[in-house]
N, C-alpha and C. Protein backbone atom coordinates (compact mmCIF):
# COMPACT_ATOMS: atom_id res chain seq x y z
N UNK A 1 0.84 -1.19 0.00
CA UNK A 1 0.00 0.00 0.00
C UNK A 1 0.87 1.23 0.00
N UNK A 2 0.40 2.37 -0.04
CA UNK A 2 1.61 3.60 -0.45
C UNK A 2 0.37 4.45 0.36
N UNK A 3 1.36 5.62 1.17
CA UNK A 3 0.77 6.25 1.91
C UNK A 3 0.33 5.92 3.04
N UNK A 4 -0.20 6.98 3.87
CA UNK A 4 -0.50 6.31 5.52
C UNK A 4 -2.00 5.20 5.61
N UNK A 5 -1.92 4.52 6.21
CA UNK A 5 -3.34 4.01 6.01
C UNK A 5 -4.13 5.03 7.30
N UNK A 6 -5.57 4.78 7.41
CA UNK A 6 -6.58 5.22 8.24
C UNK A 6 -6.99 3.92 8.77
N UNK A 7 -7.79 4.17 10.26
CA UNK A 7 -8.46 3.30 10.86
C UNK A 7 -9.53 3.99 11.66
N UNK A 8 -10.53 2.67 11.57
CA UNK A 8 -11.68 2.97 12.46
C UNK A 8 -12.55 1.77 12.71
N UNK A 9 -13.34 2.22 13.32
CA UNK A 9 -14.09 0.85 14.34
C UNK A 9 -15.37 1.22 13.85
N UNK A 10 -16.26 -0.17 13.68
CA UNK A 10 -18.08 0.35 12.94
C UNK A 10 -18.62 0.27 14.53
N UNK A 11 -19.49 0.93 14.50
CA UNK A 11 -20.51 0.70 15.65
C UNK A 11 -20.96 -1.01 16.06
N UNK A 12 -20.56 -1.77 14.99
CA UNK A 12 -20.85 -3.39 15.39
C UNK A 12 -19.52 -3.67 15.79
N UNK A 13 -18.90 -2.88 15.72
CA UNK A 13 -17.26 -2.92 16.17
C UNK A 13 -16.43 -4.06 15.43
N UNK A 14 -16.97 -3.32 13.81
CA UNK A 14 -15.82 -3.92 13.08
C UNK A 14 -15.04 -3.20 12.79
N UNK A 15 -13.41 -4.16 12.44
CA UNK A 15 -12.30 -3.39 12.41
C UNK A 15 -11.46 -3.24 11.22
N UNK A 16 -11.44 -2.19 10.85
CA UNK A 16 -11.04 -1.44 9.39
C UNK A 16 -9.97 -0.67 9.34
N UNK A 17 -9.35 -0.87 8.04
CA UNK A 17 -8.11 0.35 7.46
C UNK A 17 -8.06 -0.06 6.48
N UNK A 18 -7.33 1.84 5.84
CA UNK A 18 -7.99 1.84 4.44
C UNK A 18 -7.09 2.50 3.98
N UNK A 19 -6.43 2.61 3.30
CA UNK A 19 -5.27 3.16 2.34
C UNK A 19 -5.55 2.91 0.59
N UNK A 20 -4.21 3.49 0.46
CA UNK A 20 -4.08 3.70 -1.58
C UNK A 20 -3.11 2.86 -1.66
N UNK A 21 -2.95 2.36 -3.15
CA UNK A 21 -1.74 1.48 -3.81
C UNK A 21 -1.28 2.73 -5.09
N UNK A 22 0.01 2.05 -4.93
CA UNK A 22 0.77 3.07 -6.08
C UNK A 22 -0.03 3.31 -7.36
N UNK A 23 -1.48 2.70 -7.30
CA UNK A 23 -1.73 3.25 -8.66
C UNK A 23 -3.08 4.46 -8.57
N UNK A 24 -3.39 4.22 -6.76
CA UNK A 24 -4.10 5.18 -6.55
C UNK A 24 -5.78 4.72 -6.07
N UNK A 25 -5.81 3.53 -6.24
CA UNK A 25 -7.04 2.68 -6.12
C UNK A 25 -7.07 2.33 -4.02
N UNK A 26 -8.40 2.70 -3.79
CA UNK A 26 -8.23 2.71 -2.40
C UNK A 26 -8.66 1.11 -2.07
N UNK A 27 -7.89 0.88 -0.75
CA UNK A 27 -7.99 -0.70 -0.50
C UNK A 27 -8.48 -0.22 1.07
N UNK A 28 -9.22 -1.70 1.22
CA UNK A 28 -10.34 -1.68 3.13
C UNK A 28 -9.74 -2.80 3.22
N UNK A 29 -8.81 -3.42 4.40
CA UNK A 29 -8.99 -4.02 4.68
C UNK A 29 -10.21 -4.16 6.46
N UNK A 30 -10.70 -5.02 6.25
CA UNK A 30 -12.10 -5.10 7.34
C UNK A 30 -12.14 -6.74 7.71
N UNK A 31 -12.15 -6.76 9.57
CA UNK A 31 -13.27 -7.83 9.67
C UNK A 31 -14.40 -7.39 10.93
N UNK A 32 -15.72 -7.83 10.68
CA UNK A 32 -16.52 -8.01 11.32
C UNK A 32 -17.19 -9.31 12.49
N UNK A 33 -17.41 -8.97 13.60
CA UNK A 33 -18.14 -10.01 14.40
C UNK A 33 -18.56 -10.79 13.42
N UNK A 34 -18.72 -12.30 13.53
CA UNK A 34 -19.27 -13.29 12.60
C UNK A 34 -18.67 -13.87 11.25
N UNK A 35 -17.31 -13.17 11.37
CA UNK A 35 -16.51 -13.33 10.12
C UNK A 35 -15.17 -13.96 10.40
N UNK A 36 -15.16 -15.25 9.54
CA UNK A 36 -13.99 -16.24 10.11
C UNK A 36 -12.99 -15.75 9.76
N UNK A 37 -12.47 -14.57 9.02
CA UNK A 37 -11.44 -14.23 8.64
C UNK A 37 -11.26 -12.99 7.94
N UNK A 38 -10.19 -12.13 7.74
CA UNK A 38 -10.24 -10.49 7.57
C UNK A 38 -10.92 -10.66 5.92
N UNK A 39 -11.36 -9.50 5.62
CA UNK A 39 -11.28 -9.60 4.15
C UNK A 39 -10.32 -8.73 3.38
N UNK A 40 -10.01 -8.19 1.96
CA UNK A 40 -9.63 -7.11 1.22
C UNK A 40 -10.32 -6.61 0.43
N UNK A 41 -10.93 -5.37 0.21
CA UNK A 41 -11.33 -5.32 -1.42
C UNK A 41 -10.98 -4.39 -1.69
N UNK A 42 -10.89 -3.82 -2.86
CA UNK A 42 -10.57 -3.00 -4.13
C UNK A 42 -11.36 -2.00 -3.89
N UNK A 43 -11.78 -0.82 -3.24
CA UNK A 43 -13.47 -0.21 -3.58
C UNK A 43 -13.13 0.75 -4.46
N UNK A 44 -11.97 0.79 -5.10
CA UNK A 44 -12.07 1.46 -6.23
C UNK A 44 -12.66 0.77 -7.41
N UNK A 45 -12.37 -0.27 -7.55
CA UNK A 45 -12.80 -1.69 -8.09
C UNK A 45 -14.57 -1.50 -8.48
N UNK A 46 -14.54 -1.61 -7.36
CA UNK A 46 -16.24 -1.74 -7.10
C UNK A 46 -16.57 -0.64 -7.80
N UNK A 47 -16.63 0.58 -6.84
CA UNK A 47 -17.28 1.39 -7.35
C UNK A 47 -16.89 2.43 -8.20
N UNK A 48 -15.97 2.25 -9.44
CA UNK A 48 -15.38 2.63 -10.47
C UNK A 48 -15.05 4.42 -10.07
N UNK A 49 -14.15 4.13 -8.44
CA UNK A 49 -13.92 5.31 -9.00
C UNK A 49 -12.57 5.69 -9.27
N UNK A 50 -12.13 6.94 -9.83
CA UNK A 50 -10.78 7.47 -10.39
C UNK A 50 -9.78 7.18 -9.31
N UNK A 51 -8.76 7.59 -9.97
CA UNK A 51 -7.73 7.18 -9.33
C UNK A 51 -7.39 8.52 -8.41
N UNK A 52 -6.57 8.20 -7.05
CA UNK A 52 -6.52 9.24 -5.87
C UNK A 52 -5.20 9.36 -5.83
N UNK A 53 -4.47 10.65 -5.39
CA UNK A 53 -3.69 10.84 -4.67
C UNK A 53 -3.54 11.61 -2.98
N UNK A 54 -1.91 11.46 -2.83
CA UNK A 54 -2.08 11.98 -1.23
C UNK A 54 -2.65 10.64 -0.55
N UNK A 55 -3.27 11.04 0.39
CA UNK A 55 -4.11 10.48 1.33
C UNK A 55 -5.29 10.43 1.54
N UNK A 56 -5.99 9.38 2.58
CA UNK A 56 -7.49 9.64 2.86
C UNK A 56 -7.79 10.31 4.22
N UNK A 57 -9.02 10.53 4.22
CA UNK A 57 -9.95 10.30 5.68
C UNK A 57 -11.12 9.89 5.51
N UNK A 58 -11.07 9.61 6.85
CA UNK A 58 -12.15 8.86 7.28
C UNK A 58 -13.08 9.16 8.56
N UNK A 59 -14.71 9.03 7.90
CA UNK A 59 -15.53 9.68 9.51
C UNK A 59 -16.45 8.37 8.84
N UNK A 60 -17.38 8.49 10.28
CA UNK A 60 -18.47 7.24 10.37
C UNK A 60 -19.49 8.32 10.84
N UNK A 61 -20.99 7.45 10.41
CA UNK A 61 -21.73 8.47 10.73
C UNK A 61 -22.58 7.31 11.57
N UNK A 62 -23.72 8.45 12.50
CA UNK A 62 -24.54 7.45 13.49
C UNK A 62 -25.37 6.62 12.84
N UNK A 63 -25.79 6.66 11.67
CA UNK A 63 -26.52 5.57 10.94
C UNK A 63 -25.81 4.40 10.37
N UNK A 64 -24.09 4.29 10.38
CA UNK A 64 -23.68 2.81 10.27
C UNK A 64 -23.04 3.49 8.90
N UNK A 65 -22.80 4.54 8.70
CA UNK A 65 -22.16 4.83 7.22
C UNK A 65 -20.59 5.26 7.58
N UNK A 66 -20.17 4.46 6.55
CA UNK A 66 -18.43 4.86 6.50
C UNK A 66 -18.33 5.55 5.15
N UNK A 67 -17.36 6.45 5.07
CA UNK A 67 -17.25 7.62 4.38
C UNK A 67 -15.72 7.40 4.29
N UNK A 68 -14.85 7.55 3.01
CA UNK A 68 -13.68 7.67 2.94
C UNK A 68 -13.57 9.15 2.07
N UNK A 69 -12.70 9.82 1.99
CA UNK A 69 -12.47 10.89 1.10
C UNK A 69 -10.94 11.32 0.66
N UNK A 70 -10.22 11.59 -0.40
CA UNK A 70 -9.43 11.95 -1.00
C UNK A 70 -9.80 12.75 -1.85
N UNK A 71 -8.38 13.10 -2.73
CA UNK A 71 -8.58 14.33 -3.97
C UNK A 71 -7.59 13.31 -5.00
N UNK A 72 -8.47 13.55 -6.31
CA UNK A 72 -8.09 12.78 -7.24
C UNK A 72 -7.17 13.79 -7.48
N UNK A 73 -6.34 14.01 -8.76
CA UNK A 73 -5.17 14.27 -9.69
C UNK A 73 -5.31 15.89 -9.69
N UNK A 74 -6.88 15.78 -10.21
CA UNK A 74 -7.06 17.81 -10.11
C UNK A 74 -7.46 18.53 -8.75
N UNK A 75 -7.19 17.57 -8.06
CA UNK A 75 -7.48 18.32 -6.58
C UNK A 75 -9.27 18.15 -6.30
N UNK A 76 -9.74 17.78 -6.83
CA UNK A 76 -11.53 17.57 -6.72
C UNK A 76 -11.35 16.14 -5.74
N UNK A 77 -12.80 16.73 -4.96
CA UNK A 77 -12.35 15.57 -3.78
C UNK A 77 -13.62 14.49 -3.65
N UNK A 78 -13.17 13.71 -3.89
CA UNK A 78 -14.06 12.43 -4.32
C UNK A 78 -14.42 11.71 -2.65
N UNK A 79 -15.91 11.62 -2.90
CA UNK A 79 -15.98 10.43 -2.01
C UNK A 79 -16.23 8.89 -2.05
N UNK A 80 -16.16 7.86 -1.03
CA UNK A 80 -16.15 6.49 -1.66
C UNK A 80 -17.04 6.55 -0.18
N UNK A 81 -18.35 5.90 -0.12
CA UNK A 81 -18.93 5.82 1.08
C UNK A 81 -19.91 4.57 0.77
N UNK A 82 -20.47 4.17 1.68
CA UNK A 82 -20.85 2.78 1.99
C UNK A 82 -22.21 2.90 3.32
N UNK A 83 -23.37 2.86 3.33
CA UNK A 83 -24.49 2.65 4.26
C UNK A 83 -24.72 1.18 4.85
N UNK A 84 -25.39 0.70 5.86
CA UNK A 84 -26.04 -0.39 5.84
C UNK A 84 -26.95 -1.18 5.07
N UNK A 85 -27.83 -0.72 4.23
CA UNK A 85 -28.70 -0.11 3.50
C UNK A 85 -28.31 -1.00 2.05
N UNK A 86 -26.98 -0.24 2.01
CA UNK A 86 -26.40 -1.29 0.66
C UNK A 86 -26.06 -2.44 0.70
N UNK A 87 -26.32 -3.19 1.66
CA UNK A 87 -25.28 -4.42 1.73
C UNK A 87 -23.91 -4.58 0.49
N UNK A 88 -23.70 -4.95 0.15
CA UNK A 88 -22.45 -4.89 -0.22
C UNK A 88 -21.96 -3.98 -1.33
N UNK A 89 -22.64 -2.80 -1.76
CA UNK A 89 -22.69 -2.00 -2.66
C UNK A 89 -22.32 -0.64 -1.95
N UNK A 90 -21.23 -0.42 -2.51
CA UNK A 90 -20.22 0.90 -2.27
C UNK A 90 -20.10 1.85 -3.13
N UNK A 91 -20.11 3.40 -2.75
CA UNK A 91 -21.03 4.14 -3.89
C UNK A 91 -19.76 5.07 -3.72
N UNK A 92 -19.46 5.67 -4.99
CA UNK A 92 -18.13 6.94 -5.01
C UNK A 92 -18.89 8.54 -5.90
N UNK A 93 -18.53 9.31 -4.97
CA UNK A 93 -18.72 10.96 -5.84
C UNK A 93 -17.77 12.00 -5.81
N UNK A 94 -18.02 12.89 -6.78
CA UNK A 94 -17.20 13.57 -6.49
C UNK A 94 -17.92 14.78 -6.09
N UNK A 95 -17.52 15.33 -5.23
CA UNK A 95 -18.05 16.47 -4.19
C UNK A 95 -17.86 17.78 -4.87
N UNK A 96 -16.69 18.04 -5.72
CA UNK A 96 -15.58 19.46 -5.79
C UNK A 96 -17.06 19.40 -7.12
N UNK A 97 -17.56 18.54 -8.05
CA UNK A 97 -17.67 19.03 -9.24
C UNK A 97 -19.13 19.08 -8.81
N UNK A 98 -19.82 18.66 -7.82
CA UNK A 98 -21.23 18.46 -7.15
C UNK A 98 -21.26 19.96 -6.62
N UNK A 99 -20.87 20.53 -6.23
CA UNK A 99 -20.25 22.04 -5.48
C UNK A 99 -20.15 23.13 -6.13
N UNK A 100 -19.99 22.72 -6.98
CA UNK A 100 -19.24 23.66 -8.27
C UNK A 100 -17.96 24.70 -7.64
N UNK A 101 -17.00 23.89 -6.97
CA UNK A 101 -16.05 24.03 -6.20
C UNK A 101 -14.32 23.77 -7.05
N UNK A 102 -13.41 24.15 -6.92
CA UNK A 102 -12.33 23.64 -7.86
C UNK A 102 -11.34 22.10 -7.16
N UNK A 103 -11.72 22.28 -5.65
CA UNK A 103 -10.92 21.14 -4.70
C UNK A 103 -10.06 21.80 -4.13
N UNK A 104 -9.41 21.19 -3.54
CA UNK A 104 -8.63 21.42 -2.60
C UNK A 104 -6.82 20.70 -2.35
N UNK A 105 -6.00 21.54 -1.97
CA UNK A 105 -4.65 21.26 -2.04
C UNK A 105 -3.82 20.60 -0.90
N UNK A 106 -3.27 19.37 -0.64
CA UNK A 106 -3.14 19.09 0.51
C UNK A 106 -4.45 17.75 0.93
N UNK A 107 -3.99 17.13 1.74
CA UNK A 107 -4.97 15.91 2.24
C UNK A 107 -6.06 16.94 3.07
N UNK A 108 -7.62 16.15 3.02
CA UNK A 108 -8.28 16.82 3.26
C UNK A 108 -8.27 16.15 4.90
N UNK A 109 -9.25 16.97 5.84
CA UNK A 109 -9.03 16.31 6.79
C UNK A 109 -10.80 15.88 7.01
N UNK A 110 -11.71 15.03 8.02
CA UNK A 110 -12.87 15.16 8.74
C UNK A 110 -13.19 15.03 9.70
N UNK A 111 -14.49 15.53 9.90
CA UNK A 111 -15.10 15.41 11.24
C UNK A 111 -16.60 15.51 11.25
N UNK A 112 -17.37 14.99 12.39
CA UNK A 112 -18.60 14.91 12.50
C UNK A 112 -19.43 15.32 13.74
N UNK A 113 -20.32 16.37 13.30
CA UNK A 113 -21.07 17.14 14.98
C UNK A 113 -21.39 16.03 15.34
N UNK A 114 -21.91 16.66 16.82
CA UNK A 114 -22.74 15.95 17.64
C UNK A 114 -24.37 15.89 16.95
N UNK A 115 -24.27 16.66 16.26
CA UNK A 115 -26.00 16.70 15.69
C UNK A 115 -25.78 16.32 14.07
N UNK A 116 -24.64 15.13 13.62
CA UNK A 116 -24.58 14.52 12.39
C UNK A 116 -24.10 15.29 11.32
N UNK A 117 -23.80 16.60 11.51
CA UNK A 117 -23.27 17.45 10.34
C UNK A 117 -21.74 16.33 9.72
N UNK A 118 -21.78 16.17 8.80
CA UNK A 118 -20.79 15.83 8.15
C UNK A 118 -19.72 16.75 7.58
N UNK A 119 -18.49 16.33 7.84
CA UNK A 119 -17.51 17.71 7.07
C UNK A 119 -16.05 16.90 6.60
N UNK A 120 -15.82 17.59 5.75
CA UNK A 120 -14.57 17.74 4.87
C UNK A 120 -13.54 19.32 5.16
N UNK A 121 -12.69 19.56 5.48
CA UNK A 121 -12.13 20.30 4.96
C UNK A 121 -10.58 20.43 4.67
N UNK A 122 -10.28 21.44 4.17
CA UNK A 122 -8.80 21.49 3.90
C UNK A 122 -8.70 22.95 2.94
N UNK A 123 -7.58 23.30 2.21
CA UNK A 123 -6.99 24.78 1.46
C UNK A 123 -7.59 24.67 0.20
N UNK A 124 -7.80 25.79 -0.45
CA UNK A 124 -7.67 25.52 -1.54
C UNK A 124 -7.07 26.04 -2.17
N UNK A 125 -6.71 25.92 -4.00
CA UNK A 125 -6.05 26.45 -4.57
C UNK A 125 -5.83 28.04 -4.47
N UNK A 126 -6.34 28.73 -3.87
CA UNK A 126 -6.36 29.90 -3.90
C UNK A 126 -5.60 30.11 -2.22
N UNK A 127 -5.84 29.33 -1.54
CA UNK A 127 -4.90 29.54 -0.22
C UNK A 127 -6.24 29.81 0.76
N UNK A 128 -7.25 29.85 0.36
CA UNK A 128 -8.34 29.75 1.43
C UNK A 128 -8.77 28.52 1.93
N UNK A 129 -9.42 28.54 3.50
CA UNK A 129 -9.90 27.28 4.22
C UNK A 129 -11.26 27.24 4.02
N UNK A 130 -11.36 25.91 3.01
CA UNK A 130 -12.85 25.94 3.26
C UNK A 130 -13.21 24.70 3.91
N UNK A 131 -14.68 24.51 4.01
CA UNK A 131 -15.40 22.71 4.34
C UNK A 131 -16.43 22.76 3.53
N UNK A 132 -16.73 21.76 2.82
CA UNK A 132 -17.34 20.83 2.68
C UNK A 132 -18.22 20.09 3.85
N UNK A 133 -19.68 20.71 3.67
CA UNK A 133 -20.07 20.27 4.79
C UNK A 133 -21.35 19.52 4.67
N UNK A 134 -22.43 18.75 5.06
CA UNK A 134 -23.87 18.25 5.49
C UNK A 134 -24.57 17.95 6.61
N UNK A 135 -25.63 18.21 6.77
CA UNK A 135 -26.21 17.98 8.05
C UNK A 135 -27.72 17.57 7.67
N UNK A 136 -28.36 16.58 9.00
CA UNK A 136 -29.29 16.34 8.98
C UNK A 136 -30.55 17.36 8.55
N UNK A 137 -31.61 16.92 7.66
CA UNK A 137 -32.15 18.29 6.93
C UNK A 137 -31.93 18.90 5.91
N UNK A 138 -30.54 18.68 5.32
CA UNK A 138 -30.33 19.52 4.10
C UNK A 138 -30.33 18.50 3.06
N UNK A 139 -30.80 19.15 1.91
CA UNK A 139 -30.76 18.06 0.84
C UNK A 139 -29.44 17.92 0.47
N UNK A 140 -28.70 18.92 0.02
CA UNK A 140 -27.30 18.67 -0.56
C UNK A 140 -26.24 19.33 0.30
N UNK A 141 -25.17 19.16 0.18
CA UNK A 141 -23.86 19.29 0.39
C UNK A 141 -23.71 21.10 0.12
N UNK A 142 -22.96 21.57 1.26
CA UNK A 142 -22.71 22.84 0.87
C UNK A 142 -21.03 23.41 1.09
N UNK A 143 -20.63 24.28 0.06
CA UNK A 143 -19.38 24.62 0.47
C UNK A 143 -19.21 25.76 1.14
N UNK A 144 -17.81 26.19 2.16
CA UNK A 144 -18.18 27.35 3.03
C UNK A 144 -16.97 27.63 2.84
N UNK A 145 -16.63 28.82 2.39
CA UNK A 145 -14.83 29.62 2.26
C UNK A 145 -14.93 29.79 3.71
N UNK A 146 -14.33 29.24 4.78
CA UNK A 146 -14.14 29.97 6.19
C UNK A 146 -13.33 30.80 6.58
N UNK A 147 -12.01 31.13 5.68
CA UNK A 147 -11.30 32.19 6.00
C UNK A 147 -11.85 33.35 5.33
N UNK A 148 -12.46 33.15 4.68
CA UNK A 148 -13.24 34.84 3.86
C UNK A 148 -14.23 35.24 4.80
N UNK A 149 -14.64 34.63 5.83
CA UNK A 149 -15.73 34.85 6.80
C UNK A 149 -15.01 35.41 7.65
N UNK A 150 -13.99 35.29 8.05
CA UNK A 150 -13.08 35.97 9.27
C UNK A 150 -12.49 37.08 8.70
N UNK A 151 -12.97 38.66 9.41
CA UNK A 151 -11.90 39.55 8.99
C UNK A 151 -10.53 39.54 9.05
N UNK A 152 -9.85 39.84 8.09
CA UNK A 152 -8.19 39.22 8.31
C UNK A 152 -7.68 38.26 8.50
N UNK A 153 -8.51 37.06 8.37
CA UNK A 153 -7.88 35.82 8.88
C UNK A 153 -6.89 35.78 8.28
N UNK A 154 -5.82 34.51 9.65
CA UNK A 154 -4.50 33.73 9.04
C UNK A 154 -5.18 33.14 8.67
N UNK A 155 -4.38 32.43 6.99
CA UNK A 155 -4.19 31.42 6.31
C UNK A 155 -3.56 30.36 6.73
N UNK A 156 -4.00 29.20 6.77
CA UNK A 156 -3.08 28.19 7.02
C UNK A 156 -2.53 27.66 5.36
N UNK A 157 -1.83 27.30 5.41
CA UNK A 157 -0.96 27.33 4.01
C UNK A 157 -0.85 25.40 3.46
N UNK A 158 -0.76 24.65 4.89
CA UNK A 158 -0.82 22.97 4.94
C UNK A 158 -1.98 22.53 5.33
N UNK A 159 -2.07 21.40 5.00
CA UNK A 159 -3.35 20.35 5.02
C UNK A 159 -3.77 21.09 6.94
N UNK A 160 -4.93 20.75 6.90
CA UNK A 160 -5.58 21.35 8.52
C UNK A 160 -6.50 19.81 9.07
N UNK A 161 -6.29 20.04 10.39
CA UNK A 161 -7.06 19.03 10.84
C UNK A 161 -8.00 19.30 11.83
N UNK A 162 -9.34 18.86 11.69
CA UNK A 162 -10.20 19.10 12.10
C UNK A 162 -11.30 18.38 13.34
N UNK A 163 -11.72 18.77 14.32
CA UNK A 163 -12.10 17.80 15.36
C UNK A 163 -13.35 18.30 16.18
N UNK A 164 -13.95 18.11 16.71
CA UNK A 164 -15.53 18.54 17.04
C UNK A 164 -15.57 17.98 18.81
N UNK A 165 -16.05 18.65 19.48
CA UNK A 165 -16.78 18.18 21.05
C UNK A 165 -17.47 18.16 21.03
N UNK A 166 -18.08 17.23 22.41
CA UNK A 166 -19.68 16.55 22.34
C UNK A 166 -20.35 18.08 22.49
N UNK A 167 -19.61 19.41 23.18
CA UNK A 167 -20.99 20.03 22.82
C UNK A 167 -21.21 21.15 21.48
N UNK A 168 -20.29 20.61 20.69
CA UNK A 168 -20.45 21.00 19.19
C UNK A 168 -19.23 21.96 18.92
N UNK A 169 -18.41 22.41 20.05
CA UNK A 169 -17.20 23.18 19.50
C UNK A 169 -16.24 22.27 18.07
N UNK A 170 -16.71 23.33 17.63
CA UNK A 170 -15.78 22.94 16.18
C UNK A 170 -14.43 23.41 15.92
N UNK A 171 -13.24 22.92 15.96
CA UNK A 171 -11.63 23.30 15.63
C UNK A 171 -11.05 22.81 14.37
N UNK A 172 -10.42 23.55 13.25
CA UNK A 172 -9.76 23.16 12.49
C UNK A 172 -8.16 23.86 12.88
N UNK A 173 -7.07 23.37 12.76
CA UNK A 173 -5.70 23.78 12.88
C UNK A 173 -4.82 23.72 12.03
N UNK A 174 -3.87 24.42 11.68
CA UNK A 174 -3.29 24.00 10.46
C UNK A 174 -1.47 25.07 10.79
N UNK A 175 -1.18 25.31 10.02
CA UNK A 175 0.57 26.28 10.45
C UNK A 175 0.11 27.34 8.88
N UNK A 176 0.85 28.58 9.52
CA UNK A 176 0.86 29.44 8.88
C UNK A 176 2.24 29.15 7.89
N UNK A 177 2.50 30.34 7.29
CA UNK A 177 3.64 30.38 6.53
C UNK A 177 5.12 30.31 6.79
N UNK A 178 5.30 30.73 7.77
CA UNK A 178 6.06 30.82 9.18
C UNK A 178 5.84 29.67 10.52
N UNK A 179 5.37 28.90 10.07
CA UNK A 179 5.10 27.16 10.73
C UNK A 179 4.27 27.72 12.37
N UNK A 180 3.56 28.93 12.47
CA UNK A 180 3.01 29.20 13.60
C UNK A 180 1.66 28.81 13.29
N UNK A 181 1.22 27.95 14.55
CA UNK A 181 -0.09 27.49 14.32
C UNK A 181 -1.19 28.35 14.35
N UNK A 182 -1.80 27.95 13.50
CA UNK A 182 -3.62 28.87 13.47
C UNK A 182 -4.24 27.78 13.72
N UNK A 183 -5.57 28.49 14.42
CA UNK A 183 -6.76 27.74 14.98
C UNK A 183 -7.88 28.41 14.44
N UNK A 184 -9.14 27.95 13.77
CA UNK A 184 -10.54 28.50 13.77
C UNK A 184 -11.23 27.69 14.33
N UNK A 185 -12.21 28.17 14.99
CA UNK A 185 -13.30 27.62 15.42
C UNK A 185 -14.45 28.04 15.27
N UNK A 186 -15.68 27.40 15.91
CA UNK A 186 -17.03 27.69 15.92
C UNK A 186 -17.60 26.80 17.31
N UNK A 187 -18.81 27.66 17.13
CA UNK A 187 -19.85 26.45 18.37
C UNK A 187 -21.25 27.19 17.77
N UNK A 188 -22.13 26.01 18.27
CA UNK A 188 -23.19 26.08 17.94
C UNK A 188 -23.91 27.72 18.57
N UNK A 189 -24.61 28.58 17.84
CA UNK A 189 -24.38 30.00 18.18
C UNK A 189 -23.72 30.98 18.42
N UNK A 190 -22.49 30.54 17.81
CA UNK A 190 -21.37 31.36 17.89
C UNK A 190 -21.49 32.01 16.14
């Protein structure tokens, strides 16, 4: 495999990691309670999608959905995600061209509220922080420049990583140009 792998645990507390091969095709390895032995698959395979670079992430959501995300070649950031729902059918999109967004530079990072909002974020070509975000209620996916929302904000210039508390404080972090860390945040009414 090439690159870092990711891990995570399903709510049935199966156990997963998920990485790229040098040609860019993401691999799961997974086993679940009731399963005599690990499996592998291809889910690029499956669900025909393009080829990735960089790295992934990975969030789970409270309904049993695993979500992987990378940025293919032009920086558009594809997802490869999977429900209960499907039994064995694994579904890939791409978000940046769903958005009408250009993608993003650098591994993206995620995270997930306490009230199911789903998020993506990371830089983009232009040197702004945005996310990629969803929440319970909305039909589609929305994008949010977050440093154009802050008067004067620092830029973080490298991939940012992002993390949420149970009571919804939201943090992304990342290093300025000068390797000094920036922080944004949010909370629910803030």
């Amino acid at each position: 495999w090439f690159g870092d792998a990711v891990s995570y645990l399903t709510q049935w507390y199966g156990l997963n990691f998920a990485s790229l091969d040098a040609n860019g095709d993401i691999w799961s390895a997974w086993w679940a309670p009731g399963l005599a032995s690990w499996r592998i698959d291809n889910l690029s395979t499956i669900t025909g999608a393009p080829p990735l670079v960089g790295g992934l992430t990975a969030y789970l959501t409270d309904w049993g959905g695993i979500n992987l995300a990378g940025l293919d070649a032009q920086g558009e950031v594809r997802g490869t995600w999977w429900v209960p729902q499907f039994d064995d059918e694994w579904q890939s999109n791409n978000l940046s061209q769903g958005l009408g967004h250009p993608g993003l530079v650098g591994d993206p990072t995620s995270y997930v509220t306490p009230w199911g909002g789903t998020n993506l974020a990371g830089v983009d070509a232009n040197g702004d922080l945005v996310v990629y975000w969803w929440a319970p209620g909305l039909q589609d996916w929305v994008v949010s420049p977050l440093s154009a929302l802050v008067p004067g904000a620092v830029l973080p210039i490298t991939s940012v990583e992002g993390l949420t508390s149970p009571s919804g404080l939201i943090s992304l972090f990342g290093f300025t140009d000068g390797e000094t860390p920036v922080r944004y945040n949010w909370q629910p009414g803030g």
